[in-house]
N, C-alpha and C. Protein backbone atom coordinates (compact mmCIF):
# COMPACT_ATOMS: atom_id res chain seq x y z
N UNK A 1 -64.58 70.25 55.49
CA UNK A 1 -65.59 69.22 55.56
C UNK A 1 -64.98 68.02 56.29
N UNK A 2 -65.81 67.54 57.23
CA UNK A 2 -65.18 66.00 57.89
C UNK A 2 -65.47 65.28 57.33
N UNK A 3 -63.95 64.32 57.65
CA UNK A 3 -64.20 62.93 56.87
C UNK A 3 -65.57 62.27 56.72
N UNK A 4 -66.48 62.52 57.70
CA UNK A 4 -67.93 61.54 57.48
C UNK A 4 -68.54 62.09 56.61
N UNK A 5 -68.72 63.81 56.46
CA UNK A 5 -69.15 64.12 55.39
C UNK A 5 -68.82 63.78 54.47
N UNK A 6 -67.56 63.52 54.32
CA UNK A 6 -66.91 63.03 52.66
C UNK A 6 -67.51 61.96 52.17
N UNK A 7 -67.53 60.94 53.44
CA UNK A 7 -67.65 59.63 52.96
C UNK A 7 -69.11 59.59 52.93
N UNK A 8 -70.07 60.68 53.23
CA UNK A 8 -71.50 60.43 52.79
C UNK A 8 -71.35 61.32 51.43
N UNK A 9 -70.95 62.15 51.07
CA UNK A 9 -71.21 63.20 49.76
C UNK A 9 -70.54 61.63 48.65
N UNK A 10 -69.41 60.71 49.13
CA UNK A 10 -68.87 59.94 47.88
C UNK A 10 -69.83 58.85 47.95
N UNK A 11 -70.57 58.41 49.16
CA UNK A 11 -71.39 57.33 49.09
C UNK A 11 -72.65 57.70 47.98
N UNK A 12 -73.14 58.93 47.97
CA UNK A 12 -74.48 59.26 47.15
C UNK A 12 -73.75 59.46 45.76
N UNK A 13 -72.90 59.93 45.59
CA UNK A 13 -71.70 60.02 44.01
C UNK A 13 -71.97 58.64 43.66
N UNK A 14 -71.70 57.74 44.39
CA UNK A 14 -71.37 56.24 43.77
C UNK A 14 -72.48 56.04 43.53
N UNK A 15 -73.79 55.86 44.36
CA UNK A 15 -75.43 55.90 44.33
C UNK A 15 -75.49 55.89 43.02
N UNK A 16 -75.35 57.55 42.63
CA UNK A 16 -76.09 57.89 41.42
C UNK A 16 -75.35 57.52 40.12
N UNK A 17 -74.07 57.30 40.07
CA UNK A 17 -72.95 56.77 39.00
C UNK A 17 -72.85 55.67 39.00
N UNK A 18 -73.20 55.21 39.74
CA UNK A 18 -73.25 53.35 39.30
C UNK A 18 -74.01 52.44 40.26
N UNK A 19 -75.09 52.74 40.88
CA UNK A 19 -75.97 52.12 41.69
C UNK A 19 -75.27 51.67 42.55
N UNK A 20 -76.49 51.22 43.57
CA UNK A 20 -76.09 50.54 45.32
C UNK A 20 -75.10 49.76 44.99
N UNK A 21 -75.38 48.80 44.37
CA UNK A 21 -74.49 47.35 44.17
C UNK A 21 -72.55 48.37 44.04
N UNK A 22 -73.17 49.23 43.64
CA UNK A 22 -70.83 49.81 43.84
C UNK A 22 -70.78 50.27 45.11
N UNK A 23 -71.61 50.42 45.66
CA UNK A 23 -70.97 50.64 47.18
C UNK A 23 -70.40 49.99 48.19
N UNK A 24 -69.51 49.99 48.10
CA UNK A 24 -68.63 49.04 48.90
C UNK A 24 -67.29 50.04 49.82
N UNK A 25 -67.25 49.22 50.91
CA UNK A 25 -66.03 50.13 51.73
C UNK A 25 -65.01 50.53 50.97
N UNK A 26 -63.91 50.14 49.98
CA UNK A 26 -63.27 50.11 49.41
C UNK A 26 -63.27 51.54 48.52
N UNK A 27 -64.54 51.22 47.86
CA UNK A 27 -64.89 52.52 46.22
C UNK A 27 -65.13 53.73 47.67
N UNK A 28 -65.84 53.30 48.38
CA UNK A 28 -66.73 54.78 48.94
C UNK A 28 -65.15 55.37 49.86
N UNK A 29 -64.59 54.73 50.35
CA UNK A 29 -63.04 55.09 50.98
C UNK A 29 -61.77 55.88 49.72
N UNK A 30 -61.96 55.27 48.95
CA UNK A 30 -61.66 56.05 47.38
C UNK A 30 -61.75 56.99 47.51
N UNK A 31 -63.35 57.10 46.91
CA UNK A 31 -64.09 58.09 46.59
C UNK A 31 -63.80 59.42 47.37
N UNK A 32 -63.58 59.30 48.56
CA UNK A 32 -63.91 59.73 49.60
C UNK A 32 -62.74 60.44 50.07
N UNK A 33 -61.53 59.97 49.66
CA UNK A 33 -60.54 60.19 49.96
C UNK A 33 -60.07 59.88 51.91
N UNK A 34 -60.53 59.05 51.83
CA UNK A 34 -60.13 58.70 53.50
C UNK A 34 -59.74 57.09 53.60
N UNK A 35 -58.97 56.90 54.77
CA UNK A 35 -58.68 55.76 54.94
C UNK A 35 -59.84 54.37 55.21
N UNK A 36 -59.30 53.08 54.79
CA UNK A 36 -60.81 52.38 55.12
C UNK A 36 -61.06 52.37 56.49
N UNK A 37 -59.81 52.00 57.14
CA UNK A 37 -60.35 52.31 58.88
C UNK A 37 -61.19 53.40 58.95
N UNK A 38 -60.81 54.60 58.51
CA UNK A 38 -61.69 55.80 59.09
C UNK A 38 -63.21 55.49 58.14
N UNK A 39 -63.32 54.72 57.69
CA UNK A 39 -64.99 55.14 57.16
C UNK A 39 -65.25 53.42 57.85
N UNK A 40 -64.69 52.34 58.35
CA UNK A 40 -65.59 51.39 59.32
C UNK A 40 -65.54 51.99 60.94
N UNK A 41 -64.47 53.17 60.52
CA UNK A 41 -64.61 53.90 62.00
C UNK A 41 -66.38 54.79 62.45
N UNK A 42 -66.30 54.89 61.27
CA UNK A 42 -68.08 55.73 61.23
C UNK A 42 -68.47 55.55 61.13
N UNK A 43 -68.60 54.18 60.21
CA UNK A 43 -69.75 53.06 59.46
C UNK A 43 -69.13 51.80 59.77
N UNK A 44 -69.81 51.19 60.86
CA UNK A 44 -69.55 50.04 61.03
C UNK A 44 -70.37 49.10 60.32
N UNK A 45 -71.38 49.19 59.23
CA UNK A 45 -71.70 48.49 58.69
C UNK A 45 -72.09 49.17 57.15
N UNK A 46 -72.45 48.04 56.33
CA UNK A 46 -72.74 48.98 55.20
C UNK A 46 -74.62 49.12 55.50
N UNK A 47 -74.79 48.84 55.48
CA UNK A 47 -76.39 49.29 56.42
C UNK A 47 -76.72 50.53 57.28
N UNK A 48 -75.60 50.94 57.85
CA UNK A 48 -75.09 51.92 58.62
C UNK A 48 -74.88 53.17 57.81
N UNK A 49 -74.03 52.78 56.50
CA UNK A 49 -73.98 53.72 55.51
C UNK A 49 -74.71 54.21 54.96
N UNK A 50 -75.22 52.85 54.04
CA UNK A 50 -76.67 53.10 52.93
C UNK A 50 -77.64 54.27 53.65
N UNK A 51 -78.01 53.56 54.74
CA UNK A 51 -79.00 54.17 55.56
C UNK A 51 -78.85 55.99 56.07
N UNK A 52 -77.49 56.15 56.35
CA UNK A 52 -77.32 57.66 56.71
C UNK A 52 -77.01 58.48 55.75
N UNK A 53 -76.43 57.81 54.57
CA UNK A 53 -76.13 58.71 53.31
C UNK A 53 -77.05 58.86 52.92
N UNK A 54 -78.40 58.00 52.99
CA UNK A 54 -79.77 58.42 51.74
C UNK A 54 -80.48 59.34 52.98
N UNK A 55 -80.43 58.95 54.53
CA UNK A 55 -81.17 59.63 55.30
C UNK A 55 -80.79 61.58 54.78
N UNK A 56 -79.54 61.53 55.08
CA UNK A 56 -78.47 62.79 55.30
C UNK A 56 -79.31 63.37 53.65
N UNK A 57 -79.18 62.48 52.29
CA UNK A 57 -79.97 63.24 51.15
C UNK A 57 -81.44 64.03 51.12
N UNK A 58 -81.79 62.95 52.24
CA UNK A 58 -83.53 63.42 51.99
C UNK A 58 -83.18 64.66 52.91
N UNK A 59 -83.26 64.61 54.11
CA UNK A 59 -83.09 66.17 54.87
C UNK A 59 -82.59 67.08 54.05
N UNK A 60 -81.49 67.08 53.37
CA UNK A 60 -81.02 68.17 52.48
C UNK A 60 -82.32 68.44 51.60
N UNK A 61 -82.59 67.07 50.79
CA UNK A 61 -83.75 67.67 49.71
C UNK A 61 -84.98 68.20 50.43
N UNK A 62 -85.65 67.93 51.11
CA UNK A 62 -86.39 68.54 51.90
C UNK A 62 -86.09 69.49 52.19
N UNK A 63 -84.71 70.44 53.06
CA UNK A 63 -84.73 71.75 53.14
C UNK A 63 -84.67 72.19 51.92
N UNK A 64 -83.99 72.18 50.98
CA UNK A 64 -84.26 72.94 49.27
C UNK A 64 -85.17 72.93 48.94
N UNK A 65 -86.11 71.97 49.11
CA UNK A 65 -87.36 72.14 48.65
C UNK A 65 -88.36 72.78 49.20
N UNK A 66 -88.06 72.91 50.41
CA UNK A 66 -88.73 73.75 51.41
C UNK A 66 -88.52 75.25 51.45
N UNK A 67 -87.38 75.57 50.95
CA UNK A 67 -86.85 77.31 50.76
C UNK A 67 -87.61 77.20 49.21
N UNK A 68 -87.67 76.49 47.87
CA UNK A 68 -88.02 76.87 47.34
C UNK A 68 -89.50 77.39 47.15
N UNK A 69 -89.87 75.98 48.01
CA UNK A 69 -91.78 76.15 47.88
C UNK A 69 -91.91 77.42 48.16
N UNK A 70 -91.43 77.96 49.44
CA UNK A 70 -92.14 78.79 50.51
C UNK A 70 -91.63 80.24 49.56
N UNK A 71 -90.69 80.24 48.75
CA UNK A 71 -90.27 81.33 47.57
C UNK A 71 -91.62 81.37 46.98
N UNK A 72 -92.09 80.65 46.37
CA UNK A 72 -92.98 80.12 45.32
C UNK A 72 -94.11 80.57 46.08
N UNK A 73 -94.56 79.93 47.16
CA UNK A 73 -95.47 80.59 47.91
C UNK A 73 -96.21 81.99 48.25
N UNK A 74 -94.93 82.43 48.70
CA UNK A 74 -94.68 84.09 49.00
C UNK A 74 -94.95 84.78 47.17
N UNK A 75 -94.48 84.38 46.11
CA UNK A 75 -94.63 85.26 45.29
C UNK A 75 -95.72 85.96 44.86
N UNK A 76 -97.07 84.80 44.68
CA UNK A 76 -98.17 84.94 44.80
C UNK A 76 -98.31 85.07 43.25
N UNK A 77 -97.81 83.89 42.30
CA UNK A 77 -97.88 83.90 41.14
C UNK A 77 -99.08 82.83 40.99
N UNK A 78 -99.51 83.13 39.76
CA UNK A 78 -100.79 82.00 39.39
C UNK A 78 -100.64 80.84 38.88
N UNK A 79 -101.40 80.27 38.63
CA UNK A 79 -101.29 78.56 38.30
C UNK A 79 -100.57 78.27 37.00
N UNK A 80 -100.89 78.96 36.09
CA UNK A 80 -99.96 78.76 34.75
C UNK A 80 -98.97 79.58 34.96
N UNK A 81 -97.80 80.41 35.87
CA UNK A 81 -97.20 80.73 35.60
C UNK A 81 -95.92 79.68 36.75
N UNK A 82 -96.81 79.46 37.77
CA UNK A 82 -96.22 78.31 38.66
C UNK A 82 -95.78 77.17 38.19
N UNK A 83 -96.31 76.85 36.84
CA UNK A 83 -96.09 75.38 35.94
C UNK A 83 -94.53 76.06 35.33
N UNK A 84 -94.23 77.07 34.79
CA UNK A 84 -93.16 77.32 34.42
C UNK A 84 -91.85 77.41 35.63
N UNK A 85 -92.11 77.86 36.88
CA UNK A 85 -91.51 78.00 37.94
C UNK A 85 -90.86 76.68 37.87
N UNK A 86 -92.28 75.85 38.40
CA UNK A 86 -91.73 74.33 38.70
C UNK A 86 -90.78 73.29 37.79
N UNK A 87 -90.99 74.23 36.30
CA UNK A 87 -90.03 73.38 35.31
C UNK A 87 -88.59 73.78 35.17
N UNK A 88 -88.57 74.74 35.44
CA UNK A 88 -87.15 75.60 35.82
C UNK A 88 -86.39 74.59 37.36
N UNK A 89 -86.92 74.63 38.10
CA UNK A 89 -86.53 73.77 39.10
C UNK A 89 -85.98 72.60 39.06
N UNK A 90 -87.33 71.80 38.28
CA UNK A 90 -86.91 70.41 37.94
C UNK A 90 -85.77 70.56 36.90
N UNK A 91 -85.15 71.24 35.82
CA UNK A 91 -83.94 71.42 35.05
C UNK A 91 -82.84 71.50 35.83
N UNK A 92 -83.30 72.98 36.76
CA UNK A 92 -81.81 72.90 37.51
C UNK A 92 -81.21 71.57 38.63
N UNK A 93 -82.22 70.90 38.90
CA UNK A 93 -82.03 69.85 39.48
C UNK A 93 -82.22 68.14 39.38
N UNK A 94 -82.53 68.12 37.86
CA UNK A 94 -83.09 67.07 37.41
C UNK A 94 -81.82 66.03 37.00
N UNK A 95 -80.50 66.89 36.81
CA UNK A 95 -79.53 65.87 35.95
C UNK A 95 -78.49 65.85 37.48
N UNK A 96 -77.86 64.66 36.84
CA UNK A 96 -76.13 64.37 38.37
C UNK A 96 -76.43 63.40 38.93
N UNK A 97 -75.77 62.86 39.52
CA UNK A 97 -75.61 61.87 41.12
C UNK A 97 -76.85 62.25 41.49
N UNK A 98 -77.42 63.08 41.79
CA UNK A 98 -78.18 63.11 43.06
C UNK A 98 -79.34 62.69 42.89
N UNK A 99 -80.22 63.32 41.39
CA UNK A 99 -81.04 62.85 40.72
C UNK A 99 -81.64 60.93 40.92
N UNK A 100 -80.21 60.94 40.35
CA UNK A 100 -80.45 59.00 40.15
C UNK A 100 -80.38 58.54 41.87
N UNK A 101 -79.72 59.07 42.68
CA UNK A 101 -79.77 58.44 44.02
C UNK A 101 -80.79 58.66 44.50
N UNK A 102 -81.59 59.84 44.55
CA UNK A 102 -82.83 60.08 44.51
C UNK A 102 -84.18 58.69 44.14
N UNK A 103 -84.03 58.75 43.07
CA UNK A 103 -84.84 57.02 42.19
C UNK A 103 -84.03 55.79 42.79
N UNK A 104 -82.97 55.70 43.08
CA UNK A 104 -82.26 54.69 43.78
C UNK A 104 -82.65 54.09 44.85
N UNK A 105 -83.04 55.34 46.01
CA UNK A 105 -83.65 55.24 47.18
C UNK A 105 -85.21 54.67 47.47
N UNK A 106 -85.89 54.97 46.51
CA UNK A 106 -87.06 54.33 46.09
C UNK A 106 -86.83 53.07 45.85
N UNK A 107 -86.29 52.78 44.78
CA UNK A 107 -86.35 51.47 44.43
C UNK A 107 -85.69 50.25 44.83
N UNK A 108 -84.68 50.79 45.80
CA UNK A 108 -84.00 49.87 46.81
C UNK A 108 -84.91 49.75 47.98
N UNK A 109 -85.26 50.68 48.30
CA UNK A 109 -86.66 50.59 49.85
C UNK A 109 -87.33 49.77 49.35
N UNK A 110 -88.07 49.17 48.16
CA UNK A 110 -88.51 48.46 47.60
C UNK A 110 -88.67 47.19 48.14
N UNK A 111 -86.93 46.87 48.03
CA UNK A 111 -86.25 45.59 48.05
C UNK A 111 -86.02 45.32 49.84
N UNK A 112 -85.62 46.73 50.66
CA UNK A 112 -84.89 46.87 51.53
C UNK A 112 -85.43 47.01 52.51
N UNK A 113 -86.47 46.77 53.78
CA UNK A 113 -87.47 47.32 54.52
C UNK A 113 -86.32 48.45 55.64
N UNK A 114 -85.22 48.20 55.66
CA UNK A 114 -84.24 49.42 56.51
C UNK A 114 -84.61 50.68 55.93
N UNK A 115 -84.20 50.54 54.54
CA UNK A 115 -84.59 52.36 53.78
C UNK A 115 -86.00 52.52 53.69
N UNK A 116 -86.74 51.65 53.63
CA UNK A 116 -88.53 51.95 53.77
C UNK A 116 -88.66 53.38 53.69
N UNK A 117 -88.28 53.61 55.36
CA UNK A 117 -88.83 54.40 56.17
C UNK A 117 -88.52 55.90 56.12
N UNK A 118 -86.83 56.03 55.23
CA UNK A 118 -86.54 56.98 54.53
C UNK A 118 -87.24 57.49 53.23
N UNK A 119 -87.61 56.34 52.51
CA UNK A 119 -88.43 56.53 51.35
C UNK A 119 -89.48 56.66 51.48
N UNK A 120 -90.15 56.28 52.29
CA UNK A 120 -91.56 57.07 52.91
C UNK A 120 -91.67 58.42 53.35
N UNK A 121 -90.46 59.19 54.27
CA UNK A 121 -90.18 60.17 54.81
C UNK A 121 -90.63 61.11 53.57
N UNK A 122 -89.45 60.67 52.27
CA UNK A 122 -89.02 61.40 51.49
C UNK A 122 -90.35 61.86 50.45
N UNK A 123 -90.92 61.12 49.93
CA UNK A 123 -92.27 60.64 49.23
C UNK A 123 -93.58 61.78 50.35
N UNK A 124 -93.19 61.31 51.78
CA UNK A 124 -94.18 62.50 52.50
C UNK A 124 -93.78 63.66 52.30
N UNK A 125 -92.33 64.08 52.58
CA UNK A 125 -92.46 65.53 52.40
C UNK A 125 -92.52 66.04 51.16
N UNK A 126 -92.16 65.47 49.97
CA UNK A 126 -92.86 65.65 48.81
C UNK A 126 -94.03 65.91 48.37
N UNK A 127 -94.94 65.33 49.00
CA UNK A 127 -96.61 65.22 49.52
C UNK A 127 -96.92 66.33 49.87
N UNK A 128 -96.34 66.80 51.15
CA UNK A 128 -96.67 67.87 51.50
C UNK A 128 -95.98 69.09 51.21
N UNK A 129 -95.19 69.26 50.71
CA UNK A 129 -94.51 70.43 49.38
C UNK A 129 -95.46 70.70 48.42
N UNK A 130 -96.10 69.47 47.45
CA UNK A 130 -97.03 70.11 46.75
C UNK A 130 -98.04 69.98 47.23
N UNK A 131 -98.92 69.95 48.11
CA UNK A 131 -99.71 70.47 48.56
C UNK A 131 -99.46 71.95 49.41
N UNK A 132 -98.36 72.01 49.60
CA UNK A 132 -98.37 73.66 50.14
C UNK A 132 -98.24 74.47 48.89
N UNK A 133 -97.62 74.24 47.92
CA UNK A 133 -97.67 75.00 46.15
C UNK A 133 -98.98 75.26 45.65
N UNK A 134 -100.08 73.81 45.60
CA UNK A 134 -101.19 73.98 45.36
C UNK A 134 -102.45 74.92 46.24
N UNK A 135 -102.36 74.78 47.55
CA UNK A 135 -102.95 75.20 48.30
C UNK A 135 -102.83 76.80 47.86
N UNK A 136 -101.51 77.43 47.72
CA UNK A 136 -101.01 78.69 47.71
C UNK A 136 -101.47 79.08 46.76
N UNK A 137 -101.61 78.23 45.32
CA UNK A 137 -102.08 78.83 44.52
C UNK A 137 -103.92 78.55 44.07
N UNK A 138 -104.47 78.40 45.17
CA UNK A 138 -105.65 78.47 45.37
C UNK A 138 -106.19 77.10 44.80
N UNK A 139 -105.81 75.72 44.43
CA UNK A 139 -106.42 74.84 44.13
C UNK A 139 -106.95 73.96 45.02
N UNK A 140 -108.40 73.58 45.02
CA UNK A 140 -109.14 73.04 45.98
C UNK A 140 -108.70 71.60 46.15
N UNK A 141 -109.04 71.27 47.48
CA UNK A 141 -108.35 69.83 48.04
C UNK A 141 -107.17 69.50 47.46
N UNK A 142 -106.04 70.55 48.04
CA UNK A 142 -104.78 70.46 47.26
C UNK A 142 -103.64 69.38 48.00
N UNK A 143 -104.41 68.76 49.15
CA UNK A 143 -103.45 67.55 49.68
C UNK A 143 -104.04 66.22 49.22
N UNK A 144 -105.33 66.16 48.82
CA UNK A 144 -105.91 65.31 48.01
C UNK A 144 -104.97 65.36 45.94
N UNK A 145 -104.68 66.57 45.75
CA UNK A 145 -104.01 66.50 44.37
C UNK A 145 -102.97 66.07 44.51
N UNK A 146 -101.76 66.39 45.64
CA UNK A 146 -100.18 67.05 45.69
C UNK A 146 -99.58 65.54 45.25
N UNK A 147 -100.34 64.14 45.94
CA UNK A 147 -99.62 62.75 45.35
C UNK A 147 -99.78 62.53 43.73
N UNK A 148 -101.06 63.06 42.92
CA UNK A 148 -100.68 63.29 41.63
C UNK A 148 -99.83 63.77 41.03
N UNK A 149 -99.69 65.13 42.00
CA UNK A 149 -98.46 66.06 41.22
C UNK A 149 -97.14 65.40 41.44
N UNK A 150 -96.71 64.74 42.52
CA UNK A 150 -95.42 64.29 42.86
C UNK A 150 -95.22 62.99 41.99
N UNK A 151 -96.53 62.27 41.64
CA UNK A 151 -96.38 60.69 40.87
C UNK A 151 -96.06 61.41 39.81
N UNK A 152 -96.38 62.59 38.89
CA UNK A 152 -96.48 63.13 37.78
C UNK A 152 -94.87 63.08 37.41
N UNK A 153 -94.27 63.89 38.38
CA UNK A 153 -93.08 64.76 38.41
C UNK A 153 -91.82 63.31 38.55
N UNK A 154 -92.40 62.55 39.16
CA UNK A 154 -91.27 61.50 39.50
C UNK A 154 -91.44 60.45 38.33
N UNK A 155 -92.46 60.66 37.44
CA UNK A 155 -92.39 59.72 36.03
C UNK A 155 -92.11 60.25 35.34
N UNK A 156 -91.74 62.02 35.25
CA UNK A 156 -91.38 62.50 34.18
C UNK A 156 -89.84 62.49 34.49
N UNK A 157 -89.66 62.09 35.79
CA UNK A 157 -87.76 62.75 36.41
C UNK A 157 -87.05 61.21 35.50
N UNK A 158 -87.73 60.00 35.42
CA UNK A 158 -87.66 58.78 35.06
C UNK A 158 -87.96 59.10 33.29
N UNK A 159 -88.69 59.40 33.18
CA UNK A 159 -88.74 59.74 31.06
C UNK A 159 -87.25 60.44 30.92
N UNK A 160 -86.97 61.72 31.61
CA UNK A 160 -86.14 62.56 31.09
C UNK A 160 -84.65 61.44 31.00
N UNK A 161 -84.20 60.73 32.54
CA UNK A 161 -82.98 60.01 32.64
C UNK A 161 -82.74 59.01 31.99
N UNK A 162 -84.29 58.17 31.40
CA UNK A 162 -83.92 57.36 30.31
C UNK A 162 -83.77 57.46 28.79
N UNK A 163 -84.20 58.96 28.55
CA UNK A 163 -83.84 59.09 26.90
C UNK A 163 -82.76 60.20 26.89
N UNK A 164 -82.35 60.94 27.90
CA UNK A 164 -81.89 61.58 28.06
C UNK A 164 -81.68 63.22 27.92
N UNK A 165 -83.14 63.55 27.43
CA UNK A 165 -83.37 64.83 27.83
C UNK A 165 -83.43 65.91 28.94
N UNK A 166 -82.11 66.80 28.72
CA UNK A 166 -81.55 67.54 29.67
C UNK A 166 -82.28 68.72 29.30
N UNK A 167 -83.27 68.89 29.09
CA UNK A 167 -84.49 70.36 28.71
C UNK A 167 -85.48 70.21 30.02
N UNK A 168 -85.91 68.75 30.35
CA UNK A 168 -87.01 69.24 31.13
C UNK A 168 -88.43 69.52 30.09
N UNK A 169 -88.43 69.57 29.08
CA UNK A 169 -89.14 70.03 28.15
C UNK A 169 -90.72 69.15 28.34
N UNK A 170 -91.70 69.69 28.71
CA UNK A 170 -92.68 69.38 29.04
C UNK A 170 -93.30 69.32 30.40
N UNK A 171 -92.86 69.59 31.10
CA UNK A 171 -93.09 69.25 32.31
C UNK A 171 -93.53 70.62 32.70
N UNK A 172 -93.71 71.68 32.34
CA UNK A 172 -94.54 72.55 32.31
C UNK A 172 -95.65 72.61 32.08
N UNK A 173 -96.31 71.64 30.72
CA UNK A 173 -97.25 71.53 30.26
C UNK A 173 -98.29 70.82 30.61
N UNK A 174 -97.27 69.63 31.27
CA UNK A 174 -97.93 68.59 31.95
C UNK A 174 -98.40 69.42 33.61
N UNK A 175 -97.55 69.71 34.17
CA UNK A 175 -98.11 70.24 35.27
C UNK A 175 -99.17 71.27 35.12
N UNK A 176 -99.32 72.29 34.00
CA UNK A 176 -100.23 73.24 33.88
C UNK A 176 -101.71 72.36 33.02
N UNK A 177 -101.31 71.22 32.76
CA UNK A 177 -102.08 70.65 32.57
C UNK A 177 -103.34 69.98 34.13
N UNK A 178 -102.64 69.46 34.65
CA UNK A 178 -102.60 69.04 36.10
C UNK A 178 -103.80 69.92 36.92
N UNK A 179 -102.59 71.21 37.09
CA UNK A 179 -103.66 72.05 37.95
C UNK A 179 -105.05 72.56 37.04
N UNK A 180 -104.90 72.91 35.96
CA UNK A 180 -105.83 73.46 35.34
C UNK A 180 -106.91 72.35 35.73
N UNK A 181 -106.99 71.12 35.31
CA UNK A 181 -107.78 70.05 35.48
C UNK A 181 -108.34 70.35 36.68
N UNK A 182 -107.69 70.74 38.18
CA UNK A 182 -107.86 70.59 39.44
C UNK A 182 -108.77 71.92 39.45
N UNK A 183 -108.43 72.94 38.81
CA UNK A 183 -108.92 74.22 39.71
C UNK A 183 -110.85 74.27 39.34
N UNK A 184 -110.70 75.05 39.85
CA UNK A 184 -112.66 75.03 39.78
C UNK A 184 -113.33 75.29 38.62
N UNK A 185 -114.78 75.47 37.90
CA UNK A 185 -114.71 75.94 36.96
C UNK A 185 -115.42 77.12 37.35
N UNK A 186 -115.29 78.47 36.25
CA UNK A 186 -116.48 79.53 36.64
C UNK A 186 -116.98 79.73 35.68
């Protein structure tokens, strides 16, 4: 792995273990195991950093999420059994660094109009992930639902990290709650 990778994999470590405010040349050169020259050699600013370490996260989460949907897709499982899929997911990926840098990135774009545009990115392809889940599994105006499902999922990713439930436990219910609401009646 090259040093820039390092120093973006320790910049999102610090992210999620102790918020923006620890990122500094110093910890992330640590972290990172590289010299400080070599990370103002790559990052000449911390703006420079912030900005490519959360960019460099979302592309990753976006492709994972994109191999998973299109799994999910292809299986051709139904709406209550897709609510269990999706809670399995959110477990295996709900706890760590990445999680909280994840909510980090949000809520610093907030503050930050530089990351905006990442947190918009990120929030769209989210958007359109569940709307390709919903669509697949036959629920009508499923790009009109998919920002419910993602507001749903990102207040429950926020319940679980503040009481600290590492189950995921509900978020099945709630989502099979969700679509059921959405799908048609006969």
């Amino acid at each position: 792995m090259s040093a820039r990778d390092r120093i973006l994999q320790a910049t999102l470590r610090l992210i999620g273990e102790e918020g923006i405010g620890a990122v500094t040349n110093r910890a992330v050169a640590r972290a990172a195991g590289v010299s400080l020259g070599s990370l103002t050699y790559h990052f000449p600013s911390q703006d420079d950093l912030l900005r490519e370490a959360l960019q460099t996260f979302v592309d990753e989460e976006i492709s994972r999420i994109t191999a998973y949907v299109t799994a999910l897709a292809d299986s051709g499982m139904a709406p209550v059994e897709a609510a269990d899929a999706v809670e399995k997911a959110v477990v295996d990926f709900a706890y760590g660094p990445e999680q909280i840098a994840n909510l980090e990135l949000h809520l610093h774009a907030a503050r930050d109009p530089v990351l905006r545009e990442t947190s918009a990115r990120s929030v769209d392809a989210y958007d359109r992930l569940a709307g390709a889940v919903l669509a697949a599994l036959g629920i009508p105006d499923a790009e009109r639902h998919a920002p419910t499902i993602v507001a749903m999922l990102y207040g429950l990713a926020v319940r679980r990290l503040a009481t600290g439930d590492t189950t995921g436990t509900g978020t099945s219910d709630a989502f099979r709650l969700l679509l059921l609401g959405a799908l048609p009646r006969t």
